[in-house]
C-alpha atoms as a PDB file:
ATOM      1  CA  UNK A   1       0.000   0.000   0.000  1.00  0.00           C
ATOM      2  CA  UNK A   2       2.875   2.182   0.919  1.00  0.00           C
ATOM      3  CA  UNK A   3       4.585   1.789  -2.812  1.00  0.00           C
ATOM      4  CA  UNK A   4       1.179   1.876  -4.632  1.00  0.00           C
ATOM      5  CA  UNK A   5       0.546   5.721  -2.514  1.00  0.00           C
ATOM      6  CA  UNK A   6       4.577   6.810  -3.319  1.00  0.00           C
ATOM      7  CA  UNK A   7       4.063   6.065  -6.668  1.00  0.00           C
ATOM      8  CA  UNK A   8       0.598   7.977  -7.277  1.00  0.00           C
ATOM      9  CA  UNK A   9       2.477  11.038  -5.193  1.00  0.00           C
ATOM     10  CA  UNK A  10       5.475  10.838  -8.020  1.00  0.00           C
ATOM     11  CA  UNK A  11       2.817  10.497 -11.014  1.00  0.00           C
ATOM     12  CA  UNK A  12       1.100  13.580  -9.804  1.00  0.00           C
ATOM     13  CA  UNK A  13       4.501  15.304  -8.950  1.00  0.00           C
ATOM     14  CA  UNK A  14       5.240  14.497 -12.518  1.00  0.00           C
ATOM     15  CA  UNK A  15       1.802  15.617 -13.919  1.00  0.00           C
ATOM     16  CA  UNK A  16       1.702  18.785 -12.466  1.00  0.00           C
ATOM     17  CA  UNK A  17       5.557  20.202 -12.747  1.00  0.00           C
ATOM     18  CA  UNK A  18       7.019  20.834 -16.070  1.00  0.00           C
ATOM     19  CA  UNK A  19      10.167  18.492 -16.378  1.00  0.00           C
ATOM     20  CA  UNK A  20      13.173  19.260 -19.010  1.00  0.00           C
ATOM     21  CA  UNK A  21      12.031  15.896 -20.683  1.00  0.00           C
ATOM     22  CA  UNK A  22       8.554  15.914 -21.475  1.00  0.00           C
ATOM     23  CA  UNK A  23       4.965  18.240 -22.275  1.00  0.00           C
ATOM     24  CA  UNK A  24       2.799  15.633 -21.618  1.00  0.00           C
ATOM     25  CA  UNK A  25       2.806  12.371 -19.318  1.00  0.00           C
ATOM     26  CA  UNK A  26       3.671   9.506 -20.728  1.00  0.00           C
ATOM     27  CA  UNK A  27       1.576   6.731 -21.681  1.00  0.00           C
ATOM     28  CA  UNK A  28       3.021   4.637 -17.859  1.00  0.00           C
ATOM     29  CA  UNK A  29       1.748   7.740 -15.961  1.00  0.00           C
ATOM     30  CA  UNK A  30      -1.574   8.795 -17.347  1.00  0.00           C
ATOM     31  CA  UNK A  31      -2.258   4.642 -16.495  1.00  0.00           C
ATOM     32  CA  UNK A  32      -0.504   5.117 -13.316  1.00  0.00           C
ATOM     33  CA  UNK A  33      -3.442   7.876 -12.722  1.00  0.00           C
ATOM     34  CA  UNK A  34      -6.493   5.623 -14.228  1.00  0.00           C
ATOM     35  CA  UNK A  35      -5.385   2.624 -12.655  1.00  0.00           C
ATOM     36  CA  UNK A  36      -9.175   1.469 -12.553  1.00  0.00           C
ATOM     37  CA  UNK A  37     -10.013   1.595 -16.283  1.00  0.00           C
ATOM     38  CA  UNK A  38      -9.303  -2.124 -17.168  1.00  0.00           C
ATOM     39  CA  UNK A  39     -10.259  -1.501 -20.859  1.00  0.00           C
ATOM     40  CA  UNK A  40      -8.507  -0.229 -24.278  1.00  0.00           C
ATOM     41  CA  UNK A  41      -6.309   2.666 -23.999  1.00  0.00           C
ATOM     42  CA  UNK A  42      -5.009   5.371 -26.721  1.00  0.00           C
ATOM     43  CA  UNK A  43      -1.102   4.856 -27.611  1.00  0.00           C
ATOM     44  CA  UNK A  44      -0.858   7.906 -25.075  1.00  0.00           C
ATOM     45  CA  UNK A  45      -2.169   6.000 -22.718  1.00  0.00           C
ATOM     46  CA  UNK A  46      -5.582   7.299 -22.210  1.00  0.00           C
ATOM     47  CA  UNK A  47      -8.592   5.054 -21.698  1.00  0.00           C
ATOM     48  CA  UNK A  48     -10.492   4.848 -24.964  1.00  0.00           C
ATOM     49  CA  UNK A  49     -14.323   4.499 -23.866  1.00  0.00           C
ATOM     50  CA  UNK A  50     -16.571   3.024 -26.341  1.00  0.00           C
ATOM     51  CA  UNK A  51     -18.255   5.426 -28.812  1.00  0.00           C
ATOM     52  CA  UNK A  52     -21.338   3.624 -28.193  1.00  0.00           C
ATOM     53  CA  UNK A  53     -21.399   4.491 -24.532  1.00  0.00           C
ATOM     54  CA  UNK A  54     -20.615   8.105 -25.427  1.00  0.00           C
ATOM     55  CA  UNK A  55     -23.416   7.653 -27.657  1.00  0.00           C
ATOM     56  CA  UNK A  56     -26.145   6.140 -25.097  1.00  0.00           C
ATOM     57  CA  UNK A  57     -24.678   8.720 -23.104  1.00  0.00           C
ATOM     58  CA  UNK A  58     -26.268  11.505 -24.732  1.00  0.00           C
ATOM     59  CA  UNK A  59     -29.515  10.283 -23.255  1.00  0.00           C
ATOM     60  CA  UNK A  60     -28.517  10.845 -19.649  1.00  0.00           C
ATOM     61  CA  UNK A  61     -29.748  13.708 -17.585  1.00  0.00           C
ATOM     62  CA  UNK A  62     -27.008  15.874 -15.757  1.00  0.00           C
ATOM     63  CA  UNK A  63     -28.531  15.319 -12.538  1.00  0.00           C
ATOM     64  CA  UNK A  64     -28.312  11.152 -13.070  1.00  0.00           C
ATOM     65  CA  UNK A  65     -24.795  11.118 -13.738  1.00  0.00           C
ATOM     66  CA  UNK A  66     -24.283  13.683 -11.327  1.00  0.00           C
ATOM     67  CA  UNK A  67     -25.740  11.781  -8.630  1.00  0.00           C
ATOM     68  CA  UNK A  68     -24.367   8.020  -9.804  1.00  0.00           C
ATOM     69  CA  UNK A  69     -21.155   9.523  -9.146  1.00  0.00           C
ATOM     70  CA  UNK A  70     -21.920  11.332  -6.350  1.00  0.00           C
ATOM     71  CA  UNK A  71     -23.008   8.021  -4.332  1.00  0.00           C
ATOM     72  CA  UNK A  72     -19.654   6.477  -5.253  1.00  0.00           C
ATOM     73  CA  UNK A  73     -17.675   9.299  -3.501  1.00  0.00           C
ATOM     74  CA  UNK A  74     -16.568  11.805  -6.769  1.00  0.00           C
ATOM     75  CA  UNK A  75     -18.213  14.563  -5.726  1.00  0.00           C
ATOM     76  CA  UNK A  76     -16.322  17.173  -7.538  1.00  0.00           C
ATOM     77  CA  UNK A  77     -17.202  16.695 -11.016  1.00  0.00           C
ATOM     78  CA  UNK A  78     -19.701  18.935 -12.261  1.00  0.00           C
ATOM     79  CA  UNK A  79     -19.837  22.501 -13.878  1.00  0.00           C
ATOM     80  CA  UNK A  80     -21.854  25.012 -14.402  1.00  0.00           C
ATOM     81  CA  UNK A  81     -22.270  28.722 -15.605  1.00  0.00           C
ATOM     82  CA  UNK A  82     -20.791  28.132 -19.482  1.00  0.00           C
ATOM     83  CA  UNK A  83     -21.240  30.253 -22.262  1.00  0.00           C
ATOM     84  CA  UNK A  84     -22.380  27.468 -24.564  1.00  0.00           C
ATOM     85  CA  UNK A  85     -22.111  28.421 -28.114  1.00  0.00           C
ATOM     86  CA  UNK A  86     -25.264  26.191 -29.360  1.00  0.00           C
ATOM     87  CA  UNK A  87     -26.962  25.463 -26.299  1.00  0.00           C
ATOM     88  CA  UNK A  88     -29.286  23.030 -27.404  1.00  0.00           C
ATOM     89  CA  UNK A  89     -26.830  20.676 -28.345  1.00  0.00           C
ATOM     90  CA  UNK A  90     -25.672  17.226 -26.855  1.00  0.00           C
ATOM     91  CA  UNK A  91     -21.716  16.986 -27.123  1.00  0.00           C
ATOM     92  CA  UNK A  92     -20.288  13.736 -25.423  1.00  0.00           C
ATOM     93  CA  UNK A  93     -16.736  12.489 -25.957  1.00  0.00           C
ATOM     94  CA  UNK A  94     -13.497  11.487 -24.381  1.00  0.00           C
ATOM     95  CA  UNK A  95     -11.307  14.368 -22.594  1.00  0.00           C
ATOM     96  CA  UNK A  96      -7.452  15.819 -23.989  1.00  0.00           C
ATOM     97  CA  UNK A  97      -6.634  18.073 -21.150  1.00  0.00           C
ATOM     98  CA  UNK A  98      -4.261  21.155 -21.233  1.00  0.00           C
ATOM     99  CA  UNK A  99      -3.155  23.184 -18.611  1.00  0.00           C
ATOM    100  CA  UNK A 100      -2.170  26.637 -18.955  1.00  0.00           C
ATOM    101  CA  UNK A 101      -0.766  29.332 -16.721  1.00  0.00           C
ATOM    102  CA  UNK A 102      -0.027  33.115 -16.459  1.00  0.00           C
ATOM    103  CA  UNK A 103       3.399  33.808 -19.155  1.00  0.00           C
ATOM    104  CA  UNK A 104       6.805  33.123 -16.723  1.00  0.00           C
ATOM    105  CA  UNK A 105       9.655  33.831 -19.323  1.00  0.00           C
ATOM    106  CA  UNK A 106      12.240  30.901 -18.026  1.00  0.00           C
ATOM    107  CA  UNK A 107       9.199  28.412 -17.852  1.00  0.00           C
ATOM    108  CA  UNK A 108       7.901  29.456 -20.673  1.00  0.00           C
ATOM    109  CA  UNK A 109      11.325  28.830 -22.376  1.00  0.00           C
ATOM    110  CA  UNK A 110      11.738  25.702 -21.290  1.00  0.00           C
ATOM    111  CA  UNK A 111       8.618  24.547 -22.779  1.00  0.00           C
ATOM    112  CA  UNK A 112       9.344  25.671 -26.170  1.00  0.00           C
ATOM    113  CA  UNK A 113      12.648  24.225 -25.891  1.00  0.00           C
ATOM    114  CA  UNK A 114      10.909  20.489 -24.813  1.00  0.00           C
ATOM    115  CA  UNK A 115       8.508  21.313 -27.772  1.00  0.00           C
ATOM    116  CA  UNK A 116      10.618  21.833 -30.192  1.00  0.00           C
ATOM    117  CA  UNK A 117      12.454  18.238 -29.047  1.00  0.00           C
ATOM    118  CA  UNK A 118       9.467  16.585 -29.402  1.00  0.00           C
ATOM    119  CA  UNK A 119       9.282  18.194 -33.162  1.00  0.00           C
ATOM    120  CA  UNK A 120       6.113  19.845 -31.701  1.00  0.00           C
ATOM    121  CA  UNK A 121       5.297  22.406 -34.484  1.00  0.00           C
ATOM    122  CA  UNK A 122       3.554  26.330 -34.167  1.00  0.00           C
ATOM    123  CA  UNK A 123       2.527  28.217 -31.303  1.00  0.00           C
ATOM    124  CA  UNK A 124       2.299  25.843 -28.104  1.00  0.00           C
ATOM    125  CA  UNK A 125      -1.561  26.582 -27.944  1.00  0.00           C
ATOM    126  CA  UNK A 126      -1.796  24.558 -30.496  1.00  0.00           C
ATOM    127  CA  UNK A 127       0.146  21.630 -29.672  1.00  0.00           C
ATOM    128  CA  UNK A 128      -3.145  20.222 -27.754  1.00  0.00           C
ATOM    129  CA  UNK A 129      -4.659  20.098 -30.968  1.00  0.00           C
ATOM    130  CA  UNK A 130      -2.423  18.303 -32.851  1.00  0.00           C
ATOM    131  CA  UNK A 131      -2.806  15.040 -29.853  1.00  0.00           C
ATOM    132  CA  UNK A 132      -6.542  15.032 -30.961  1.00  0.00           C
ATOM    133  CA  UNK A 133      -8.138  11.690 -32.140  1.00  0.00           C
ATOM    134  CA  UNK A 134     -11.824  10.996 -33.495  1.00  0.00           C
ATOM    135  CA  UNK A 135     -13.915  11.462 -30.918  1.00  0.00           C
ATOM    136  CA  UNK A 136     -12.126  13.272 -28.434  1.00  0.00           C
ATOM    137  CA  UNK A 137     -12.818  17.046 -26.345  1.00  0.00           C
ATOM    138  CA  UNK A 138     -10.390  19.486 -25.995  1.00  0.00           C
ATOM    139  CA  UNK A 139     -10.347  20.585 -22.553  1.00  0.00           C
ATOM    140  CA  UNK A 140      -8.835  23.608 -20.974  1.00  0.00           C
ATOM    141  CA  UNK A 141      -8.179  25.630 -17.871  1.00  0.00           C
ATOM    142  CA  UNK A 142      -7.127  28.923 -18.734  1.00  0.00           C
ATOM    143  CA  UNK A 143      -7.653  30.339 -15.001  1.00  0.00           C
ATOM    144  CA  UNK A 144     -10.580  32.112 -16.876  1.00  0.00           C
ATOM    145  CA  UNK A 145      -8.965  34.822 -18.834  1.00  0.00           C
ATOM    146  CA  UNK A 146     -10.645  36.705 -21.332  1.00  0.00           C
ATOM    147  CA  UNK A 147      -8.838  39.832 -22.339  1.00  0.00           C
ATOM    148  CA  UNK A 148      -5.976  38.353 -23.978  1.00  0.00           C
ATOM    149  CA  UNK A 149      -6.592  34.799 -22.446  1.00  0.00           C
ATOM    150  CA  UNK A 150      -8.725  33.556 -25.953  1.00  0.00           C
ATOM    151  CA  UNK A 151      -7.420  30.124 -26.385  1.00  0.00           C
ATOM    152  CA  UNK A 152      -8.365  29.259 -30.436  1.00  0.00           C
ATOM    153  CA  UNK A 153     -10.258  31.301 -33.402  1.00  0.00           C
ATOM    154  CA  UNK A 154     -11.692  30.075 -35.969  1.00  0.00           C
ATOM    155  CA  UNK A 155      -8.431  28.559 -37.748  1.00  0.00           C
ATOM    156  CA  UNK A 156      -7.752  26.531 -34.886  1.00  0.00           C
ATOM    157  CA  UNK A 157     -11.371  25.858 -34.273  1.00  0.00           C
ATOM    158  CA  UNK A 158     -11.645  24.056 -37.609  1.00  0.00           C
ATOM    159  CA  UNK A 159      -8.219  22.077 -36.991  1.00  0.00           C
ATOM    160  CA  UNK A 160      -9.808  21.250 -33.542  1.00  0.00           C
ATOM    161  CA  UNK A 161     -13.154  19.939 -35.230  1.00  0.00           C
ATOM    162  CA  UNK A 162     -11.760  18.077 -38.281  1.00  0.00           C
ATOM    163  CA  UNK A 163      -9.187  15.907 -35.644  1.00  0.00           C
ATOM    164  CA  UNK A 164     -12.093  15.300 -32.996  1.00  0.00           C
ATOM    165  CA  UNK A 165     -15.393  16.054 -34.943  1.00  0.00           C
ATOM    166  CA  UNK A 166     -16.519  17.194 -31.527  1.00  0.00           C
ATOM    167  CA  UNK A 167     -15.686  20.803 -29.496  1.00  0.00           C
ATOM    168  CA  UNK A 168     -14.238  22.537 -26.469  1.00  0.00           C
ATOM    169  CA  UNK A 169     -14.881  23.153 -22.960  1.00  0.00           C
ATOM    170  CA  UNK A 170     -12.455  26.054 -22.252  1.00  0.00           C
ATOM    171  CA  UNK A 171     -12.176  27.422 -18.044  1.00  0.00           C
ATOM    172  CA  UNK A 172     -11.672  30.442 -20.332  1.00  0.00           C
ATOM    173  CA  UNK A 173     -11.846  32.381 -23.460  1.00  0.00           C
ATOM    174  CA  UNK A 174     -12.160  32.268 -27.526  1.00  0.00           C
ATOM    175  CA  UNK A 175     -11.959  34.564 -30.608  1.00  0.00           C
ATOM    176  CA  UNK A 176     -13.828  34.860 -33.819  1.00  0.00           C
ATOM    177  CA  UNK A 177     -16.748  33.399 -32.670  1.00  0.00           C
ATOM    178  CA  UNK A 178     -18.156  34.637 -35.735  1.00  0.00           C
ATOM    179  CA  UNK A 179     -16.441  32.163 -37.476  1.00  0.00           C
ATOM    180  CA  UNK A 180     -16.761  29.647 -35.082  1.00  0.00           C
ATOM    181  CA  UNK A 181     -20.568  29.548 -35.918  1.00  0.00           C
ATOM    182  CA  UNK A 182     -19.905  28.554 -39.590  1.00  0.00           C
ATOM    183  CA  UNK A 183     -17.737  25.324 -38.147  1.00  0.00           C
ATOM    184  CA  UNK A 184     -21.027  22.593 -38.735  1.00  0.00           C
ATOM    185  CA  UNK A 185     -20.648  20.373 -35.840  1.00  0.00           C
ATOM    186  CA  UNK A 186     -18.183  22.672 -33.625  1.00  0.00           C
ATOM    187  CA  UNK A 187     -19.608  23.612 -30.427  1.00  0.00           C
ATOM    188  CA  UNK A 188     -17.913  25.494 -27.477  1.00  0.00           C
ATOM    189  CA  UNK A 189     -18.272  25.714 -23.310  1.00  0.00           C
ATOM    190  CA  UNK A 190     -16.185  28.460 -22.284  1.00  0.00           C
ATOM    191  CA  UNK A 191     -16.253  31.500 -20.130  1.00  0.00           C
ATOM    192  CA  UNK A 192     -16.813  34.000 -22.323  1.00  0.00           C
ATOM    193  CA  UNK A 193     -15.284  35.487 -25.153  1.00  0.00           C
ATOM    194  CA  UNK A 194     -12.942  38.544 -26.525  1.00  0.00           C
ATOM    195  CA  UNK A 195     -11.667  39.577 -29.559  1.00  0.00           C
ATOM    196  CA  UNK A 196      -8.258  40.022 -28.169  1.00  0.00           C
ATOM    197  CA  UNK A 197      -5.407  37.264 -29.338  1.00  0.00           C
ATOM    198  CA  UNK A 198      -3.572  34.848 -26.343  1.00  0.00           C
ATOM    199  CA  UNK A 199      -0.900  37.141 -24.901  1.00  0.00           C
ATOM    200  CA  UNK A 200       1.075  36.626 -21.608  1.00  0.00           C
ATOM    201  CA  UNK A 201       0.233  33.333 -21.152  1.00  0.00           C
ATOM    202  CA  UNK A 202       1.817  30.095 -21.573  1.00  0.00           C
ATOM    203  CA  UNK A 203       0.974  26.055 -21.585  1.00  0.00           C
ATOM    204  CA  UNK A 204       2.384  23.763 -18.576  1.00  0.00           C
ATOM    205  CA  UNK A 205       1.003  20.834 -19.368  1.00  0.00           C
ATOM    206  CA  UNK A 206      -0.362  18.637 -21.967  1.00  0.00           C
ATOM    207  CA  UNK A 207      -2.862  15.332 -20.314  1.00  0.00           C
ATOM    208  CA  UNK A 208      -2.086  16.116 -16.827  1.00  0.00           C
ATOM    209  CA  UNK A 209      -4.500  16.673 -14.344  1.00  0.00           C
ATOM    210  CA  UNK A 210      -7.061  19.857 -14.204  1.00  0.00           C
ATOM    211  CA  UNK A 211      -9.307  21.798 -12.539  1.00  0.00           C
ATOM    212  CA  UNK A 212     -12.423  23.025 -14.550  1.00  0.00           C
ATOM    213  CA  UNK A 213     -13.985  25.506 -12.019  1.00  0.00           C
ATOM    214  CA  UNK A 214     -15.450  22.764  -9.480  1.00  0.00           C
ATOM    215  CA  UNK A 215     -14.114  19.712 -11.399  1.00  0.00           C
ATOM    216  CA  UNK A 216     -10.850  18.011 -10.950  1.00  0.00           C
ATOM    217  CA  UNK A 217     -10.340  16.337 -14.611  1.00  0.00           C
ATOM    218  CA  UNK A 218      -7.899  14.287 -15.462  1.00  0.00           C
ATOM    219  CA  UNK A 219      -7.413  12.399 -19.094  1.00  0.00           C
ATOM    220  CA  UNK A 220      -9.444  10.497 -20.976  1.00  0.00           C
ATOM    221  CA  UNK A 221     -12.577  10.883 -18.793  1.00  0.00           C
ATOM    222  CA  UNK A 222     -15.925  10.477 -20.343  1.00  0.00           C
ATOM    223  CA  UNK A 223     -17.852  14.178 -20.803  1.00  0.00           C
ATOM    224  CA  UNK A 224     -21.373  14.832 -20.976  1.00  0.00           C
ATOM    225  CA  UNK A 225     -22.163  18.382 -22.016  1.00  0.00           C
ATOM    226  CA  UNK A 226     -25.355  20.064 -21.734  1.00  0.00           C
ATOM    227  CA  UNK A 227     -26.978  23.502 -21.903  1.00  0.00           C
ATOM    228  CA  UNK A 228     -27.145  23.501 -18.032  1.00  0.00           C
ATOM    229  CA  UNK A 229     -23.532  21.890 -17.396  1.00  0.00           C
ATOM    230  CA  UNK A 230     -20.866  19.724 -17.782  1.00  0.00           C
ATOM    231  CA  UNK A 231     -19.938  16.414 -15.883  1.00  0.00           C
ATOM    232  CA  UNK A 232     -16.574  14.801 -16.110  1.00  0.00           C
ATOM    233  CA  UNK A 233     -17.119  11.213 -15.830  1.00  0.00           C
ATOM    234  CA  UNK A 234     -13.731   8.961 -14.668  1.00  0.00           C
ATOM    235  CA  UNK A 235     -13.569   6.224 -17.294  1.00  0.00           C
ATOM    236  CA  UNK A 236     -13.859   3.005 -15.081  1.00  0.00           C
ATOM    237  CA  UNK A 237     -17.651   4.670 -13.719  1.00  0.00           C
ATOM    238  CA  UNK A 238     -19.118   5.575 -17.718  1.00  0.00           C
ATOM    239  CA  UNK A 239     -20.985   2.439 -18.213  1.00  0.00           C
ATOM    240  CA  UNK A 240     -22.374   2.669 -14.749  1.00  0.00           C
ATOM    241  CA  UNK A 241     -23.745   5.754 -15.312  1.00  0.00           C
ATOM    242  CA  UNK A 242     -25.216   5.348 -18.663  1.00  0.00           C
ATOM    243  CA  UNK A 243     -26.635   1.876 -17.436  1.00  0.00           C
ATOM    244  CA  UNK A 244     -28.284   3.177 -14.405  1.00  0.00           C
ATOM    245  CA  UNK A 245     -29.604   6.367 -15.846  1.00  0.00           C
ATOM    246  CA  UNK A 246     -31.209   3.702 -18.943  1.00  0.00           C
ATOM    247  CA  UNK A 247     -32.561   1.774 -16.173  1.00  0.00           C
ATOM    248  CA  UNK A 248     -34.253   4.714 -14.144  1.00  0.00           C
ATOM    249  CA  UNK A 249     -36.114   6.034 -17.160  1.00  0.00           C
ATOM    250  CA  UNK A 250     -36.954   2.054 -18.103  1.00  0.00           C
ATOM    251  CA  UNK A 251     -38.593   1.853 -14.639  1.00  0.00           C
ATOM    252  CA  UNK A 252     -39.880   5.158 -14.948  1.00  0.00           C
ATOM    253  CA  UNK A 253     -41.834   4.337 -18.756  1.00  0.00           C
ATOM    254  CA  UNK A 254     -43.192   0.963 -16.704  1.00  0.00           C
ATOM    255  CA  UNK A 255     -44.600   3.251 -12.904  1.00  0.00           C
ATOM    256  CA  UNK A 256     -45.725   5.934 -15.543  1.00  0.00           C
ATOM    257  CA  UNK A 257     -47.786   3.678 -17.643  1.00  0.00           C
ATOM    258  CA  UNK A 258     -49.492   1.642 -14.680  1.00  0.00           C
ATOM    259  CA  UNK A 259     -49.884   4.628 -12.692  1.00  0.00           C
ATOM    260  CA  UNK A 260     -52.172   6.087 -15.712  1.00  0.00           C
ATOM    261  CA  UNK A 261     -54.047   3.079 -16.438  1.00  0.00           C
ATOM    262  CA  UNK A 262     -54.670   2.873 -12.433  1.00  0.00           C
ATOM    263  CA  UNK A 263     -53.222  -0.910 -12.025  1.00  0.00           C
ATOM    264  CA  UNK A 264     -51.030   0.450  -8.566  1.00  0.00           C
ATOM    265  CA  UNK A 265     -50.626   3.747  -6.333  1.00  0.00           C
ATOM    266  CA  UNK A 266     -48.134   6.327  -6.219  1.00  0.00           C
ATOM    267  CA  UNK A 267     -46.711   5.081  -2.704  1.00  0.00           C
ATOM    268  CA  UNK A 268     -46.921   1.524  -4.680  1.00  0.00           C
ATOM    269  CA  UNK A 269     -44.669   2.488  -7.286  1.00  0.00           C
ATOM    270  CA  UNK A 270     -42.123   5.475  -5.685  1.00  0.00           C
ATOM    271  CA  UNK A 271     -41.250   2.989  -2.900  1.00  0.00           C
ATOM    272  CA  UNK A 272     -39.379  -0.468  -2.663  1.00  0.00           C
ATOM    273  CA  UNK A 273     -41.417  -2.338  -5.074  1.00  0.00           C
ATOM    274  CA  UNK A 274     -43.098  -5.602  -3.891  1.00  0.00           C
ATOM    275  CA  UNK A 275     -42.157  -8.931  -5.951  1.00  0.00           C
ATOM    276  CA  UNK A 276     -45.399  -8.953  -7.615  1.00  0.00           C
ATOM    277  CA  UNK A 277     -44.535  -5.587  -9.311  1.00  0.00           C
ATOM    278  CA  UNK A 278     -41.116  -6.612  -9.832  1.00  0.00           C
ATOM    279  CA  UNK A 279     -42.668  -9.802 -11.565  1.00  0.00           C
ATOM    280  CA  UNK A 280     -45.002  -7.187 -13.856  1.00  0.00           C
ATOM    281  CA  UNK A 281     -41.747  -5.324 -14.814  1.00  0.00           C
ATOM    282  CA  UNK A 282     -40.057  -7.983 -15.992  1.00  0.00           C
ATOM    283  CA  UNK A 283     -43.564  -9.004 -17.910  1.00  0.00           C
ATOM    284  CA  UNK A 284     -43.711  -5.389 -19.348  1.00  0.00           C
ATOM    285  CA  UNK A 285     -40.012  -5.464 -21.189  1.00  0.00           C
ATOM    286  CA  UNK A 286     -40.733  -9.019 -22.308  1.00  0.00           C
ATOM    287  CA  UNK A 287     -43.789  -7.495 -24.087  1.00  0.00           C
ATOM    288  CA  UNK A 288     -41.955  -4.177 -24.883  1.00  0.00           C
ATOM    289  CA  UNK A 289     -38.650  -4.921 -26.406  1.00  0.00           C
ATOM    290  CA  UNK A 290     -38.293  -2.276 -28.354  1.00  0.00           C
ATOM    291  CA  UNK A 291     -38.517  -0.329 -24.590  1.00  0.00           C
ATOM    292  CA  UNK A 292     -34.981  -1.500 -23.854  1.00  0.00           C
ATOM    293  CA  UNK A 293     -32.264   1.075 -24.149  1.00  0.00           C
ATOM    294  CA  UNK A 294     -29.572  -1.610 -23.370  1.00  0.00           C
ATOM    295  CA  UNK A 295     -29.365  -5.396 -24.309  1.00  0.00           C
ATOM    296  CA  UNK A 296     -31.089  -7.959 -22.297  1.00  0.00           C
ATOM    297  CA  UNK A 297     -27.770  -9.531 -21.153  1.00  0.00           C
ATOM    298  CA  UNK A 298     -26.845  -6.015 -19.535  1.00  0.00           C
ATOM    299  CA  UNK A 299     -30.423  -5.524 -17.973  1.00  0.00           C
ATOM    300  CA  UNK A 300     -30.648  -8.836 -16.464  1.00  0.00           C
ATOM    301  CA  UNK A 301     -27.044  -8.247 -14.975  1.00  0.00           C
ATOM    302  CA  UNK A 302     -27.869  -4.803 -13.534  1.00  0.00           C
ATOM    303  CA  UNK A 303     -30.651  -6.409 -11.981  1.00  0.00           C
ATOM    304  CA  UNK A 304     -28.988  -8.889 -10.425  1.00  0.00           C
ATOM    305  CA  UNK A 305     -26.192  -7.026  -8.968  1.00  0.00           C
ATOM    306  CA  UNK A 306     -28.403  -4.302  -7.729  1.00  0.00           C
ATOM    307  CA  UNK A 307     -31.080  -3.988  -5.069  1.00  0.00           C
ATOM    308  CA  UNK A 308     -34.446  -2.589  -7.575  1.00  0.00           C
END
């Protein structure tokens, strides 16, 4: 236990102080800091959810994956207050972090210096970018700057969209949102926006740990985006979430139905349900296949692990 806590204090040591050697962690620390993802992971190292959770995900209400997480102890990973840039919009995907800080000249240096080892090529704001795979979000704390603090334009907004065919969630600022508009697909969560260009500010780290306002994010956690917030889901917990919020509104379609065609009460259904209602649930999805929102095999092993 000892070892397993010294070597999560180095990995975060490592994630969040810029080293002569590297931008971003390695693919052996971002697994030393998602130890509990047992799935696929990116060549960096990342867990690689499946697109068809982030699909079913879209489905989920805030407040069930809020509170799915919430009752297994991450209680930090929700935002709210975003300038959204089509609000009605879904945007789910898998998280690219970047860090970035006020401008230090000798830091600052030293990045560009690593950089240009790692035959990293333009301005270091867009070295997140250039990490981005299908799928992926392009997330950012920039401390919440605006003036000056804008993090992409348009050019960089189409780069960001034709890598990830998704968006950004920015603890900060963009440009040309204009142009942004006119990117079909692109959508933004930021702070706010400026026409000002980045100045005085510099990037520490590429996939290391962040804060998003009241969120503590780290790479390759699931994302569910919404006009009222954003949660950052931990990889190992996605399925969880998607397959309890699918179950809710499965149990919800059965109490709503009975409850209008009088067959129980309303203290009947929003309590413990007795074994003969349990028995008519089970009845119901038989008869209503096309109900489920998740295969049989999955429902039947919810159930069975669960208490419903």
């Amino acid at each position: 236990m000892k070892k397993r806590m010294s070597q999560m204090f180095m990995l975060l040591y490592f994630s969040l102080t810029i080293t002569a050697q590297q931008v971003t962690l390695t693919p052996d620390q971002i697994k030393g800091l998602t130890p509990e993802w047992k799935g696929e992971r990116f060549p960096d190292g990342r867990p690689k959810v499946s697109d068809k959770m982030l699909e079913r995900l879209k489905k989920v209400h805030l407040e069930e994956a809020w509170g799915v997480l919430r009752n297994k102890g991450y209680q930090n990973q929700f935002e709210g207050d975003w300038m959204i840039q089509f609000p009605d919009s879904v945007m789910t995907g898998r998280v690219v972090t970047a860090q970035y800080m006020p401008m230090r000249p000798d830091v600052d240096k030293i990045i560009k210096e690593v950089g240009k080892n790692e035959k990293r090529i333009g301005a270091p704001n867009s070295w997140p970018i250039d990490v981005l795979k299908d799928g992926d979000i392009y997330v950012a704390d920039s401390y919440g700057k605006m003036a000056d603090g804008t993090l992409i334009g348009d050019n960089l907004g189409n780069a960001i969209y034709a890598k990830s065919h998704r968006g950004v969630i920015f603890y900060g600022s963009v440009r040309d949102v204009e142009g942004l508009d006119e990117i079909k697909g692109f959508n933004s969560w930021t702070k706010g926006n400026d026409p000002s260009y980045i100045q005085q500010m510099m990037l520490s780290g590429i996939n290391v740990p962040i804060r998003i306002g009241r969120a503590t994010v780290l790479p390759g956690d699931a994302v569910l985006a919404k006009k009222y917030g954003v949660v950052f889901i931990p990889a190992h917990l996605l399925d969880t979430v998607v397959l309890n919020a699918e179950f809710i509104a499965l149990r919800d379609q059965f109490g709503h139905q009975r409850l209008r065609e009088g067959k129980y009460t309303p203290g009947q259904i929003d309590t413990q349900w007795t074994d003969e209602i349990k028995k008519d649930f089970l009845q119901w999805i038989k008869d209503n296949p096309d109900k489920l929102p998740m295969t049989r095999e999955e429902l039947d092993k919810f159930m069975k692990e669960r208490n419903w």
